[in-house]
PDB file of N, CA and C in Angstrom:
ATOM      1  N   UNK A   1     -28.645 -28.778 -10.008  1.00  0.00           N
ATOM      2  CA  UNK A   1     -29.724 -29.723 -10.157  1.00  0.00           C
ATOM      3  C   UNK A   1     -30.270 -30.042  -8.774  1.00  0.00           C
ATOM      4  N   UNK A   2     -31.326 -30.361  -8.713  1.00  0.00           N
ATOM      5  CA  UNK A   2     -31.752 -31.370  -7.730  1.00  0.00           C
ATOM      6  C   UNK A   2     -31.223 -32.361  -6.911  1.00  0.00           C
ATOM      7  N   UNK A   3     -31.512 -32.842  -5.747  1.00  0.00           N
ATOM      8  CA  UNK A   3     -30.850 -33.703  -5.165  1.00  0.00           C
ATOM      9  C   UNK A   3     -30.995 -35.232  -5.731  1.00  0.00           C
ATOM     10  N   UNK A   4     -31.247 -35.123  -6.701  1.00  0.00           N
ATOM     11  CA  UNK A   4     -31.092 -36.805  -7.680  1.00  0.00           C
ATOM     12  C   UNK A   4     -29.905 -37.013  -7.765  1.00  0.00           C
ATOM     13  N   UNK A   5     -29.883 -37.952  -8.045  1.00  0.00           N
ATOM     14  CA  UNK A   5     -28.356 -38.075  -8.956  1.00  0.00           C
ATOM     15  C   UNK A   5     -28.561 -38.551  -9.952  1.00  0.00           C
ATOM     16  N   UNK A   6     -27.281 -38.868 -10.688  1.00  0.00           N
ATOM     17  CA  UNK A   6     -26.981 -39.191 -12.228  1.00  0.00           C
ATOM     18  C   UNK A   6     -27.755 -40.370 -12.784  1.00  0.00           C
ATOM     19  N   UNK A   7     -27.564 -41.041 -11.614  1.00  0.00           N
ATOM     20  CA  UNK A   7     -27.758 -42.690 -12.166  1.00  0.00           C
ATOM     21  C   UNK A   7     -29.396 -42.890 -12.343  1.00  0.00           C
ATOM     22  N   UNK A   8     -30.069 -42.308 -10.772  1.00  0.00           N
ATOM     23  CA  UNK A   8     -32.005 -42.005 -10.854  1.00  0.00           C
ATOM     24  C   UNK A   8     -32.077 -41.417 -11.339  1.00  0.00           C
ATOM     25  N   UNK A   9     -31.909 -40.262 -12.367  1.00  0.00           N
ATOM     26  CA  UNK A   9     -31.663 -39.593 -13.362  1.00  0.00           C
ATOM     27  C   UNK A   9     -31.897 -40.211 -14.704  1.00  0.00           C
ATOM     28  N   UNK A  10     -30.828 -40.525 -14.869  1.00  0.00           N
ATOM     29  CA  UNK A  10     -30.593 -41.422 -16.226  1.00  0.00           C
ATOM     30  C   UNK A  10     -31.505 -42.806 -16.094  1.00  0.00           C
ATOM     31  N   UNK A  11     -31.789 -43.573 -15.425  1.00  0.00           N
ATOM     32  CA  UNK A  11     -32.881 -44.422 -15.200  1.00  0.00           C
ATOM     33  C   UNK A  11     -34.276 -43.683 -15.652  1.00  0.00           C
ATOM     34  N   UNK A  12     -35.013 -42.655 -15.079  1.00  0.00           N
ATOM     35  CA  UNK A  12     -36.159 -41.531 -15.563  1.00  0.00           C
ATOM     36  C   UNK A  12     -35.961 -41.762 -16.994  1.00  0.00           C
ATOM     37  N   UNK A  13     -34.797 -40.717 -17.289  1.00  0.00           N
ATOM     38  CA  UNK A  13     -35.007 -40.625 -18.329  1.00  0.00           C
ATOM     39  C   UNK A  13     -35.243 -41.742 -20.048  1.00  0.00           C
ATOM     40  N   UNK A  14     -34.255 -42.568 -19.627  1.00  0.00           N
ATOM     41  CA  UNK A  14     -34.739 -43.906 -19.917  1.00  0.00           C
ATOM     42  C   UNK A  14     -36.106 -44.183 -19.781  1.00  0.00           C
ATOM     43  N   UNK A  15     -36.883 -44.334 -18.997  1.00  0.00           N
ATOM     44  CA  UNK A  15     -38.170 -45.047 -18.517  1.00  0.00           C
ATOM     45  C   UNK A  15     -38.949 -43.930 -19.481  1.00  0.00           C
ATOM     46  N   UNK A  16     -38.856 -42.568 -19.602  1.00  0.00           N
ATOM     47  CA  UNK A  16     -39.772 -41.710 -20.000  1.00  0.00           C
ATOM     48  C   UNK A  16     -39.019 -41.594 -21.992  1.00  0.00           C
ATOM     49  N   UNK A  17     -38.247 -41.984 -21.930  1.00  0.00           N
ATOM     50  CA  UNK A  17     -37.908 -41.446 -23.634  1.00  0.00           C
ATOM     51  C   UNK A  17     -37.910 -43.051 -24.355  1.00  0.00           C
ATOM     52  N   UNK A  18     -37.830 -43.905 -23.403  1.00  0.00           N
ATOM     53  CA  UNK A  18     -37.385 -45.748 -23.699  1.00  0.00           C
ATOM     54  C   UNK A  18     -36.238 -45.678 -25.173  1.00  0.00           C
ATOM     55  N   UNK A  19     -35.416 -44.792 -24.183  1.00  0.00           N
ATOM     56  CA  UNK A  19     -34.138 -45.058 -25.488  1.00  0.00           C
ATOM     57  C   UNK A  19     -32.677 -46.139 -24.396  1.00  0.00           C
ATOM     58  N   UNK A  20     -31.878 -46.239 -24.743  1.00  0.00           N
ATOM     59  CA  UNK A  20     -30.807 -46.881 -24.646  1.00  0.00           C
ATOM     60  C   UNK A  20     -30.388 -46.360 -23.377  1.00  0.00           C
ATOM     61  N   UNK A  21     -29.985 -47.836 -22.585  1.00  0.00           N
ATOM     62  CA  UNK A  21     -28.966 -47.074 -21.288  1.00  0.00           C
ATOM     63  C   UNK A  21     -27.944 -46.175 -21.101  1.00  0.00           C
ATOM     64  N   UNK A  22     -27.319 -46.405 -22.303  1.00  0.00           N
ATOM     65  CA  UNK A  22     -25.926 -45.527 -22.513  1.00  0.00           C
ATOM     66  C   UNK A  22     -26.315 -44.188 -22.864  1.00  0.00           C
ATOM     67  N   UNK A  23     -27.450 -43.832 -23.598  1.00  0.00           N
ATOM     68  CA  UNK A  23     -27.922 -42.355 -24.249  1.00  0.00           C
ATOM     69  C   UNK A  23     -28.899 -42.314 -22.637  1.00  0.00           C
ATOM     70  N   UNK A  24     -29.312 -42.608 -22.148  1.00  0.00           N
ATOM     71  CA  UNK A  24     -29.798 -41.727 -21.100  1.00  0.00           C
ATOM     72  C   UNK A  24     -28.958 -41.092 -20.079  1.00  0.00           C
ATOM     73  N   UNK A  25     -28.010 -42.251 -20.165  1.00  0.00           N
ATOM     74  CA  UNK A  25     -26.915 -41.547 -18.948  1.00  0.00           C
ATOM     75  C   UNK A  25     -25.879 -40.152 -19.580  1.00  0.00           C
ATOM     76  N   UNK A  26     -25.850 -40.212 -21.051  1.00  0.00           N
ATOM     77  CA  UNK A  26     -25.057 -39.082 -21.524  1.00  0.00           C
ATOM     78  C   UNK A  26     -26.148 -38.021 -21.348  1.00  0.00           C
ATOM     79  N   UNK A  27     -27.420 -37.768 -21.556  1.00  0.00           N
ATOM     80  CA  UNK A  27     -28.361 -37.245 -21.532  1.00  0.00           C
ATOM     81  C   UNK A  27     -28.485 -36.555 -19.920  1.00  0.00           C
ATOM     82  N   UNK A  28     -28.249 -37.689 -19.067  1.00  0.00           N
ATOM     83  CA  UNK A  28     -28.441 -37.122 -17.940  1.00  0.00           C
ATOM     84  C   UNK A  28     -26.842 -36.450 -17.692  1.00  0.00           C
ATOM     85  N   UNK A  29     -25.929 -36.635 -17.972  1.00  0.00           N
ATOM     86  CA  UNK A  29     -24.729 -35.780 -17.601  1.00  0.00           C
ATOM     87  C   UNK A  29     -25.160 -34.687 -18.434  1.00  0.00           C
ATOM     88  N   UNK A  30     -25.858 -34.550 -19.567  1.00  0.00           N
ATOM     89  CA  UNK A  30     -25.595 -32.950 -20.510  1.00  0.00           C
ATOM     90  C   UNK A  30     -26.726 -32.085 -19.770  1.00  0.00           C
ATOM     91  N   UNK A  31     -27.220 -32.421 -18.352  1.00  0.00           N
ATOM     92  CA  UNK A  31     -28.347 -31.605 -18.374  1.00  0.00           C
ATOM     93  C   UNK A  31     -27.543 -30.621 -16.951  1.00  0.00           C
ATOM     94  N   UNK A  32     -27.748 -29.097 -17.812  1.00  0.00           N
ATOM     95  CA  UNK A  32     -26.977 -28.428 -16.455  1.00  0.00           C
ATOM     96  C   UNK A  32     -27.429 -28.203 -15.027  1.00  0.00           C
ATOM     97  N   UNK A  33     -26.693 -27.526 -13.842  1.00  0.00           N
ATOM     98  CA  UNK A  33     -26.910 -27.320 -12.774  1.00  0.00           C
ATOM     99  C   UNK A  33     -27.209 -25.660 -12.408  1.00  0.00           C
ATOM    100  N   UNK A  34     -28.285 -24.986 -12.397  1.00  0.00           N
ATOM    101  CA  UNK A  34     -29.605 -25.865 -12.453  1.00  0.00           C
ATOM    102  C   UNK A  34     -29.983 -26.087 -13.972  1.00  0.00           C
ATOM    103  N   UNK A  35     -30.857 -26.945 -14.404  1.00  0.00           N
ATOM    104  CA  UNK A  35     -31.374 -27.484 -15.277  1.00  0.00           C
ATOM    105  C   UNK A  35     -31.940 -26.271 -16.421  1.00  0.00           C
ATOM    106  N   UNK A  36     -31.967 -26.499 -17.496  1.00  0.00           N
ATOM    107  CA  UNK A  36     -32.417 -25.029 -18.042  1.00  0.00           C
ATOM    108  C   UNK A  36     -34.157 -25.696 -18.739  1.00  0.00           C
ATOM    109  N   UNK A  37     -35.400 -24.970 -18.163  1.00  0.00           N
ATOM    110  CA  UNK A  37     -36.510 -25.767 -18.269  1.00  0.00           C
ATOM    111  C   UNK A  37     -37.189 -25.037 -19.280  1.00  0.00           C
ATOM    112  N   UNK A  38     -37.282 -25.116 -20.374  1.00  0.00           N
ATOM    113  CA  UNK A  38     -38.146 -24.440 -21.636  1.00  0.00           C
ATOM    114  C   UNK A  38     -39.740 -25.195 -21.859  1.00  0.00           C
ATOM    115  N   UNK A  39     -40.574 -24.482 -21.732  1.00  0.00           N
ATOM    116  CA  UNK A  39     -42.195 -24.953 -22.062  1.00  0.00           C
ATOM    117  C   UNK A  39     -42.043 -26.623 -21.549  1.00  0.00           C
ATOM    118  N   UNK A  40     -41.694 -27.100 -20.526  1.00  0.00           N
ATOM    119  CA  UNK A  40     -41.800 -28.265 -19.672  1.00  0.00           C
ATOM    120  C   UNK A  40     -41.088 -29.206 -20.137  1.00  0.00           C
ATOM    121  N   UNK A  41     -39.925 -28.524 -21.398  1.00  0.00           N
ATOM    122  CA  UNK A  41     -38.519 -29.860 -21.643  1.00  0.00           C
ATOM    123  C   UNK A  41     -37.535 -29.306 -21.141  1.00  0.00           C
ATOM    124  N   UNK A  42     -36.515 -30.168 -20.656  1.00  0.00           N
ATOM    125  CA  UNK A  42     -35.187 -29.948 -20.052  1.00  0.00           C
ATOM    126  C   UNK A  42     -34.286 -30.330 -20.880  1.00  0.00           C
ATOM    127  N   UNK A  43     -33.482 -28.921 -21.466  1.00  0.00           N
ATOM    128  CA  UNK A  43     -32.150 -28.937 -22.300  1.00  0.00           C
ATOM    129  C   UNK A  43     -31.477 -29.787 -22.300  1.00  0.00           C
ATOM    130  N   UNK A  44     -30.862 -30.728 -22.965  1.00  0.00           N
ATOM    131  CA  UNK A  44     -29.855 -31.148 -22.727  1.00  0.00           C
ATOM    132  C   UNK A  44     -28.667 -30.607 -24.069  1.00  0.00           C
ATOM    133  N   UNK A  45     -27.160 -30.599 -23.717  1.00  0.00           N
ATOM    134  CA  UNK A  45     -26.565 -29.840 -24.339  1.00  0.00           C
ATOM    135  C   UNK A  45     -25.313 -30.640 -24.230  1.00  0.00           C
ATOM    136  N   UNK A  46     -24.744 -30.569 -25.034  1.00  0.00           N
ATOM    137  CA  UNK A  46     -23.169 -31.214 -25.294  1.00  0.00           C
ATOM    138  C   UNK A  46     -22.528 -30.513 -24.972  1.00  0.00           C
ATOM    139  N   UNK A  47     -20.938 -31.116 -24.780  1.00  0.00           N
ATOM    140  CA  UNK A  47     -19.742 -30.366 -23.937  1.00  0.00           C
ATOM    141  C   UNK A  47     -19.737 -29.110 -24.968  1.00  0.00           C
ATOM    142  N   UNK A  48     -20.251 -28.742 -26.198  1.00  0.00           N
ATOM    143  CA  UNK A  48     -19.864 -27.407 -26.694  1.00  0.00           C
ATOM    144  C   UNK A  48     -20.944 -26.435 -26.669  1.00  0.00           C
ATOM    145  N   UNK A  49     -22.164 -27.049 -25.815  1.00  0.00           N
ATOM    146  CA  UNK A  49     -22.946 -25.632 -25.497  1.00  0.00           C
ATOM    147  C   UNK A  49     -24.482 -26.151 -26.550  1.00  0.00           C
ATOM    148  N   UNK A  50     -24.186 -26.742 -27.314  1.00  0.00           N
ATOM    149  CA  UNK A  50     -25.517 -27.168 -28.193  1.00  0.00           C
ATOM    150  C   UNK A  50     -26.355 -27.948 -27.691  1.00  0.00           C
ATOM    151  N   UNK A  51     -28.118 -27.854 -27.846  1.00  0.00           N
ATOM    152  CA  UNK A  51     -28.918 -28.419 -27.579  1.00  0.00           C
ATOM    153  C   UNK A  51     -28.699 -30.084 -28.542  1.00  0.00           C
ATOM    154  N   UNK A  52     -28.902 -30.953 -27.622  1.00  0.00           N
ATOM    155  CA  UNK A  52     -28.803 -31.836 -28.048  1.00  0.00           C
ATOM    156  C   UNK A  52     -30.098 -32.794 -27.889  1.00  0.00           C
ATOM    157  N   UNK A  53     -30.779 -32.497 -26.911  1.00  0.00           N
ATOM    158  CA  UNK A  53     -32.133 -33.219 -27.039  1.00  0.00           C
ATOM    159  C   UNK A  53     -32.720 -32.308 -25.935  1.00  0.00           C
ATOM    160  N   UNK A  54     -34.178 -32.352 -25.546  1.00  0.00           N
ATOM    161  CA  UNK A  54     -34.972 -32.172 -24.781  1.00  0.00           C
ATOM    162  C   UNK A  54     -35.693 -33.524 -24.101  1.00  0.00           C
ATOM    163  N   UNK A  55     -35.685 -32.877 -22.629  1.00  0.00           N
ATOM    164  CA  UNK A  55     -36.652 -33.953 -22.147  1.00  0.00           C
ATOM    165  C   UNK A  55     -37.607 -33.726 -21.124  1.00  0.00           C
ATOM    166  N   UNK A  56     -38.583 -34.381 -21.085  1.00  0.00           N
ATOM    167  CA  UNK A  56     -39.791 -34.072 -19.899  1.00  0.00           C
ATOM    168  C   UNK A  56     -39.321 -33.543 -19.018  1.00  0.00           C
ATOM    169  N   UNK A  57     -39.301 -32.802 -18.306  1.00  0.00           N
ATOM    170  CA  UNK A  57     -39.589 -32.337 -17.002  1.00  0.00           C
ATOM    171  C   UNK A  57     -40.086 -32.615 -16.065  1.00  0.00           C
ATOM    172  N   UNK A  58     -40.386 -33.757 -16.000  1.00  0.00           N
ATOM    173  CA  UNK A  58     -41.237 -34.662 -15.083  1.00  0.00           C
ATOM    174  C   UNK A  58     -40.437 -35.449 -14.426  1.00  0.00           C
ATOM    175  N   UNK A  59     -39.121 -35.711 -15.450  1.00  0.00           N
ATOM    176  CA  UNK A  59     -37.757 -36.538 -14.836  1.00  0.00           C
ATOM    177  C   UNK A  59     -37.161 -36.009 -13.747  1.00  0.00           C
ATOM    178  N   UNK A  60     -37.545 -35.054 -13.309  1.00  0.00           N
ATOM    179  CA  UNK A  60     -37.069 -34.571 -12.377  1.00  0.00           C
ATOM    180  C   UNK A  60     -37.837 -34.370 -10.975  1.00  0.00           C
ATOM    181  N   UNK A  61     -39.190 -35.031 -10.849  1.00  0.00           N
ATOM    182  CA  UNK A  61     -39.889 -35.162 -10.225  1.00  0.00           C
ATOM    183  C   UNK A  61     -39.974 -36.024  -9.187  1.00  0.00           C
TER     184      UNK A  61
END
Protein backbone atom coordinates (compact mmCIF):
# COMPACT_ATOMS: atom_id res chain seq x y z
CA UNK A 1 0.00 0.00 0.00
CA UNK A 2 0.80 3.47 0.13
CA UNK A 3 2.43 5.38 2.69
CA UNK A 4 -1.00 5.95 4.67
CA UNK A 5 -1.68 4.12 7.30
CA UNK A 6 -4.47 2.15 8.77
CA UNK A 7 -6.00 4.58 10.91
CA UNK A 8 -6.02 7.77 7.74
CA UNK A 9 -7.16 5.00 5.93
CA UNK A 10 -9.97 3.82 7.78
CA UNK A 11 -10.98 7.50 8.64
CA UNK A 12 -11.29 8.02 4.30
CA UNK A 13 -12.95 5.37 4.13
CA UNK A 14 -15.48 6.15 6.65
CA UNK A 15 -15.84 9.80 5.40
CA UNK A 16 -16.38 8.37 1.72
CA UNK A 17 -18.80 5.15 2.43
CA UNK A 18 -20.32 7.06 6.01
CA UNK A 19 -20.52 3.58 7.46
CA UNK A 20 -19.38 2.69 11.07
CA UNK A 21 -15.95 3.21 12.69
CA UNK A 22 -15.41 -0.31 13.39
CA UNK A 23 -16.37 -1.50 9.56
CA UNK A 24 -14.03 1.02 8.12
CA UNK A 25 -11.15 0.02 10.04
CA UNK A 26 -11.82 -3.85 9.17
CA UNK A 27 -12.23 -2.57 5.63
CA UNK A 28 -9.10 -0.80 5.78
CA UNK A 29 -7.07 -3.88 7.21
CA UNK A 30 -8.79 -6.25 4.27
CA UNK A 31 -7.35 -4.02 1.64
CA UNK A 32 -4.04 -5.70 0.29
CA UNK A 33 -0.41 -4.51 -0.20
CA UNK A 34 -0.48 -3.28 -3.03
CA UNK A 35 -4.12 -2.61 -3.19
CA UNK A 36 -5.92 -4.59 -5.95
CA UNK A 37 -7.76 -1.51 -8.07
CA UNK A 38 -10.70 -2.77 -10.41
CA UNK A 39 -12.61 0.06 -12.69
CA UNK A 40 -11.67 2.75 -9.73
CA UNK A 41 -12.89 0.37 -6.56
CA UNK A 42 -10.44 -1.07 -4.19
CA UNK A 43 -10.99 -4.80 -3.17
CA UNK A 44 -11.44 -5.40 -0.04
CA UNK A 45 -11.24 -9.15 0.97
CA UNK A 46 -11.46 -11.22 4.14
CA UNK A 47 -8.83 -13.34 5.84
CA UNK A 48 -10.13 -16.20 3.30
CA UNK A 49 -9.44 -14.45 0.05
CA UNK A 50 -13.21 -13.21 -0.68
CA UNK A 51 -14.28 -9.91 -1.90
CA UNK A 52 -15.95 -8.40 0.72
CA UNK A 53 -16.70 -4.88 -0.31
CA UNK A 54 -15.30 -2.38 -2.76
CA UNK A 55 -14.26 1.03 -2.29
CA UNK A 56 -13.40 4.36 -4.06
CA UNK A 57 -10.18 4.74 -5.00
CA UNK A 58 -9.95 8.06 -4.16
CA UNK A 59 -9.29 6.80 -0.46
CA UNK A 60 -6.19 6.51 -1.29
CA UNK A 61 -5.50 9.82 -2.50
Amino acid sequence: MTDIDIETLSVRIRQSLGCSKDLAADYAKGIGNPPEIIHGKILVRDAEGRIVARVPDSVLA
